[in-house]
Protein backbone atom coordinates (compact mmCIF):
# COMPACT_ATOMS: atom_id res chain seq x y z
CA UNK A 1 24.90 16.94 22.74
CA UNK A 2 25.09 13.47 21.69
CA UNK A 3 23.52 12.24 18.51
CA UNK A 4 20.67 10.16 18.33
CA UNK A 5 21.40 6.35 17.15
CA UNK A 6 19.65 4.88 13.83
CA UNK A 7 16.89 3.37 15.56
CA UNK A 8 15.74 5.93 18.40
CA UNK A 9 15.91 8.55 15.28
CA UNK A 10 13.30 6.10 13.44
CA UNK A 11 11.21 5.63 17.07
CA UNK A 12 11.01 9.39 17.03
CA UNK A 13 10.04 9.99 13.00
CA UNK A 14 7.50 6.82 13.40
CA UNK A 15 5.83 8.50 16.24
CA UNK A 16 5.77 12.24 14.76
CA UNK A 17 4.61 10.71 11.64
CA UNK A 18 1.61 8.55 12.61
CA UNK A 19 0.67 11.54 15.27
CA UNK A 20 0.55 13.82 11.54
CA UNK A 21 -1.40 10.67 10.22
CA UNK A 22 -3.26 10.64 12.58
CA UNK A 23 -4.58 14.78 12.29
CA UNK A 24 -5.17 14.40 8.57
CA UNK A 25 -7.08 11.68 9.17
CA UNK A 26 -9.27 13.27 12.30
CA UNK A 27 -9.52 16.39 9.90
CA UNK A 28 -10.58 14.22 6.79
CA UNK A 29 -12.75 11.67 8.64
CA UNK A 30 -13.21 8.75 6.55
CA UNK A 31 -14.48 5.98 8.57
CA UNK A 32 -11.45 3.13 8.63
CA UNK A 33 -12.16 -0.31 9.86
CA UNK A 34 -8.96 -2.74 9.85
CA UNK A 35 -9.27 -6.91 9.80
CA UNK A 36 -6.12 -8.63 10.38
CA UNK A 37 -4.63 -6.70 13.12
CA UNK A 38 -3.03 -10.12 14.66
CA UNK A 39 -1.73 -10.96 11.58
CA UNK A 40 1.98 -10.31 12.03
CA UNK A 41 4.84 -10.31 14.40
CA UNK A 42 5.95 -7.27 15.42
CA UNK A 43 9.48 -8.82 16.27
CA UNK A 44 9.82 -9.83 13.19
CA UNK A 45 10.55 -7.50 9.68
CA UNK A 46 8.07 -7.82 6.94
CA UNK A 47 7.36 -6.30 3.41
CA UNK A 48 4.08 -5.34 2.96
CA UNK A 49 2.45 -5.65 -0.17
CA UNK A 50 -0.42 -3.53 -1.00
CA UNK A 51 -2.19 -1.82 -3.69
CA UNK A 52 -2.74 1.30 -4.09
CA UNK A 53 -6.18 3.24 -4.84
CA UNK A 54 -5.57 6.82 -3.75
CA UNK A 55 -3.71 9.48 -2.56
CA UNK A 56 -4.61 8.95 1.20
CA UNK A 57 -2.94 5.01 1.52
CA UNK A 58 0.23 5.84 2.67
CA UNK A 59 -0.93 7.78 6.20
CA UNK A 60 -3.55 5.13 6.59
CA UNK A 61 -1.46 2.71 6.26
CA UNK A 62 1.19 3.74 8.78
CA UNK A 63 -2.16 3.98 11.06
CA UNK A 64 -2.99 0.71 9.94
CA UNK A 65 -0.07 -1.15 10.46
CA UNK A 66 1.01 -0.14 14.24
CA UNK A 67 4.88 -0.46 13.30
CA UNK A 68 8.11 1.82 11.86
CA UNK A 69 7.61 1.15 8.74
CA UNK A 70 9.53 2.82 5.63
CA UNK A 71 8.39 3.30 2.30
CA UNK A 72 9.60 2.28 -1.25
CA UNK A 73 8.94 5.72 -2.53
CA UNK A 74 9.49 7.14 -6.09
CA UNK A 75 12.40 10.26 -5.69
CA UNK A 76 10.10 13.11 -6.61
CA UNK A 77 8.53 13.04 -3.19
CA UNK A 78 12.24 13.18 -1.46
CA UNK A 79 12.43 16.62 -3.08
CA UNK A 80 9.49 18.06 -1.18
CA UNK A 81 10.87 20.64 1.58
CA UNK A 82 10.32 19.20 4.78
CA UNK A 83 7.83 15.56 3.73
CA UNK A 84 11.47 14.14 2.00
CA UNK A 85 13.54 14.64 5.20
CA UNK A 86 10.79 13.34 6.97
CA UNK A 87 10.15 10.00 5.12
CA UNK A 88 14.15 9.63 4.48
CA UNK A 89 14.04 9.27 8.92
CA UNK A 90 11.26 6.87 9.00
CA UNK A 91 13.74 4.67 6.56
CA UNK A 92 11.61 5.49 2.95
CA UNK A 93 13.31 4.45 0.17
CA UNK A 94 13.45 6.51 -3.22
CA UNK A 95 13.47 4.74 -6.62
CA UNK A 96 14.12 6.90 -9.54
CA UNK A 97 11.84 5.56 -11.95
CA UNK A 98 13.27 7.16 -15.09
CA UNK A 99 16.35 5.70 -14.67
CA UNK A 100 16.49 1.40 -16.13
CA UNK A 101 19.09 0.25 -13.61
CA UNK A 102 17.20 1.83 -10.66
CA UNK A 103 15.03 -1.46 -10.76
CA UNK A 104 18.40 -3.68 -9.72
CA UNK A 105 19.23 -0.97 -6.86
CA UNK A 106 16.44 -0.79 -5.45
CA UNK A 107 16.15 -4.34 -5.03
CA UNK A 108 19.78 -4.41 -3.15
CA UNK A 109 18.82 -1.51 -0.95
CA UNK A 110 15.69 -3.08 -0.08
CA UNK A 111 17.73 -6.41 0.85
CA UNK A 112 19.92 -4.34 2.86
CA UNK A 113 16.99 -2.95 5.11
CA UNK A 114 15.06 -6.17 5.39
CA UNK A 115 18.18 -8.35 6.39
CA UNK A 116 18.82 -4.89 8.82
CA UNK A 117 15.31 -5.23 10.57
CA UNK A 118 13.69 -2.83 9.58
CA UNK A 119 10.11 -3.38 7.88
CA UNK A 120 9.29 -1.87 4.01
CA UNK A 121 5.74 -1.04 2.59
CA UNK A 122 5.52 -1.69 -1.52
CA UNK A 123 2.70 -0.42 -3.84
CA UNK A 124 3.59 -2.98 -6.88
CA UNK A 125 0.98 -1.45 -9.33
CA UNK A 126 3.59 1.70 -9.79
CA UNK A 127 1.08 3.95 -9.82
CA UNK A 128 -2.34 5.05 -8.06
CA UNK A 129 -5.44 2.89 -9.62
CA UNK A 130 -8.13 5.65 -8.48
CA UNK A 131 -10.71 3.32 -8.43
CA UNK A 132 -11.89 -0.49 -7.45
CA UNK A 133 -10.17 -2.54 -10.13
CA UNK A 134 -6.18 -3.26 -9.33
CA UNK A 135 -3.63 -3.23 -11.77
CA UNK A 136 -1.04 -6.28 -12.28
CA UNK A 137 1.75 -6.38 -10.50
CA UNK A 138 5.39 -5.50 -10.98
CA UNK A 139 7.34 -8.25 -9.75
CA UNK A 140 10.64 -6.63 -8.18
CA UNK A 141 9.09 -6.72 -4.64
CA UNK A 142 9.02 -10.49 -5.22
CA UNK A 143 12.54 -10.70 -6.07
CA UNK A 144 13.39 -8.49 -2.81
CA UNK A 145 11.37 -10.55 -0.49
CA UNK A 146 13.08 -14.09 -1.46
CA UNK A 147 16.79 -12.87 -1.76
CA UNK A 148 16.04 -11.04 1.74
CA UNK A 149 14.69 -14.30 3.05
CA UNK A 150 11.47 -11.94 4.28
CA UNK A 151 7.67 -12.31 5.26
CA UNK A 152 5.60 -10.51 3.15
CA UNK A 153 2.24 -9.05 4.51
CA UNK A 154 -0.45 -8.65 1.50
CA UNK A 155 -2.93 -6.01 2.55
CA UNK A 156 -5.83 -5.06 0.61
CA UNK A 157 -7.52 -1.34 0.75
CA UNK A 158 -11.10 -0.77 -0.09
CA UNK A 159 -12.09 2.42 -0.97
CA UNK A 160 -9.69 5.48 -0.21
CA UNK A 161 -10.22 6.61 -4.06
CA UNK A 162 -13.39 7.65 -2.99
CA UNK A 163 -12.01 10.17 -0.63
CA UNK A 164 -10.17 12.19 -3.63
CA UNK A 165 -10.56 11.87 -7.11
CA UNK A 166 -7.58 12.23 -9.47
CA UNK A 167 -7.56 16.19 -10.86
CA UNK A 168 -10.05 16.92 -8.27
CA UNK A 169 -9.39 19.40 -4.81
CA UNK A 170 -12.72 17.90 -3.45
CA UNK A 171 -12.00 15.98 -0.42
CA UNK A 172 -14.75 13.52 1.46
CA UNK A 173 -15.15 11.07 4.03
CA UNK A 174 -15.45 7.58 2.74
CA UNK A 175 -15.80 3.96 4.41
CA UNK A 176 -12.38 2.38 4.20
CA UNK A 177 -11.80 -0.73 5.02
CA UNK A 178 -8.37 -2.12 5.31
CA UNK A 179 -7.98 -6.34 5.08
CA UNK A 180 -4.26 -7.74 6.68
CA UNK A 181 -4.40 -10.76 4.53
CA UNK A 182 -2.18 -14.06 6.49
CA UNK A 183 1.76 -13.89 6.20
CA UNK A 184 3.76 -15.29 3.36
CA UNK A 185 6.59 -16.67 4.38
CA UNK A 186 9.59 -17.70 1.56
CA UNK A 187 10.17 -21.35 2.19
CA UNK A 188 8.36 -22.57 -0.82
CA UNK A 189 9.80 -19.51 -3.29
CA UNK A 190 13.23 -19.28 -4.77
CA UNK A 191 14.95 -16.82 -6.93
CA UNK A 192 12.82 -18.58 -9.98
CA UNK A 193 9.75 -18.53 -8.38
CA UNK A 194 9.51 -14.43 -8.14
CA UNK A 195 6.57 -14.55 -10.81
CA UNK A 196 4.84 -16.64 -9.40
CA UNK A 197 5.48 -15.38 -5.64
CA UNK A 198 4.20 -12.25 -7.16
CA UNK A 199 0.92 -13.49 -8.63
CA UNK A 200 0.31 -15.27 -5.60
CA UNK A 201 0.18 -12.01 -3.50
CA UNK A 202 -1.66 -10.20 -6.31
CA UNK A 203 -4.12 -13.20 -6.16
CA UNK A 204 -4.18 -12.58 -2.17
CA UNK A 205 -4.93 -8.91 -2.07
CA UNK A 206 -7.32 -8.90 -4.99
CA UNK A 207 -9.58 -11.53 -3.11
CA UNK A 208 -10.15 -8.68 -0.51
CA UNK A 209 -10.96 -6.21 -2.63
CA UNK A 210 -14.78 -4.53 -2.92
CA UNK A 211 -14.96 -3.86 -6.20
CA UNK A 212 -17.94 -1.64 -6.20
């Protein structure tokens, strides 16, 4: 039987994916209203920028965003039976955070995918905030977007810590509301403008925010 190519593999892990996304979410039932829909191309790649308040972002998010989309992942979760194969399909990428030249290479494998087409989803904070108030932001998904020439997307999520606290097995619904903030495209950011590309997004997504 012939193999499937690169991209009708992805097709087929996007659409198993956000159907799994989609049960959690219909079991969990937190209420999710998205803004911004039109906000992007769907032609085009993009990195989205987003932060990152709980353990339930990533399926809302591939909900959210109506695309394949692949995420900048740290390694632990490839080694999960099953959910590692699964997100290496949909084009994931792991970083291995305690190793100090992972930074560089995953920078240059980013590159790679944008320039390829496909579209990448970043949390910058590095870790889960579990509440309202956002952490700054690393600045290596700056770097990636202006050597890969890409759009980024900044999108905002309100409230999906309040679905699961940190420690805790409770699990409730919650209003979440996710914000698609405009484009950002790179034609007025060059390789020494990454800090300030990436305050600019962080300035973006924390205008969205409901910090209550």
């Amino acid at each position: 039987r012939p193999r499937m190519s690169r991209e009708t593999l992805r097709q087929y892990g996007y659409r198993t994916t956000t159907g799994w996304a989609g049960i959690m979410m219909a079991i969990l039932k937190p209420r999710i209203s998205v803004r911004g829909e039109d906000r992007s191309d769907p032609s085009q790649p993009i990195l989205i920028v987003s932060n990152h308040q709980g353990e339930f972002d990533i399926p809302i998010l591939l909900l959210c965003i109506r695309r394949p989309l692949g995420f900048i992942a740290k390694r632990e979760l490839a080694r999960i039976p099953l959910v590692g194969k699964w997100m290496e399909i949909i084009g994931c990428l792991f970083v291995d955070r305690q190793n100090a030249s992972a930074a560089q290479d995953i920078i240059r494998r980013g590159v790679e995918a944008l320039k390829t087409g496909d579209s990448l989803a970043i949390f910058p904070e590095g870790t889960r905030s579990d509440g309202p108030e956002m952490r700054r932001f690393k600045v290596g998904f700056a770097r990636m977007a202006i050597r890969a020439g890409a759009v980024i997307l900044p999108v905002a999520i309100n409230h999906t810590y309040k679905m699961k606290a940190r420690g805790s097995y409770r699990i409730q619904p919650a209003d979440v509301t996710v914000m698609i903030g405009d484009p950002i495209p790179m034609d007025a950011y060059g390789e020494k403008d990454a800090l300030r590309l990436t305050r600019d997004v962080e300035a973006s997504i924390r205008a969205q925010l409901e910090l209550d």
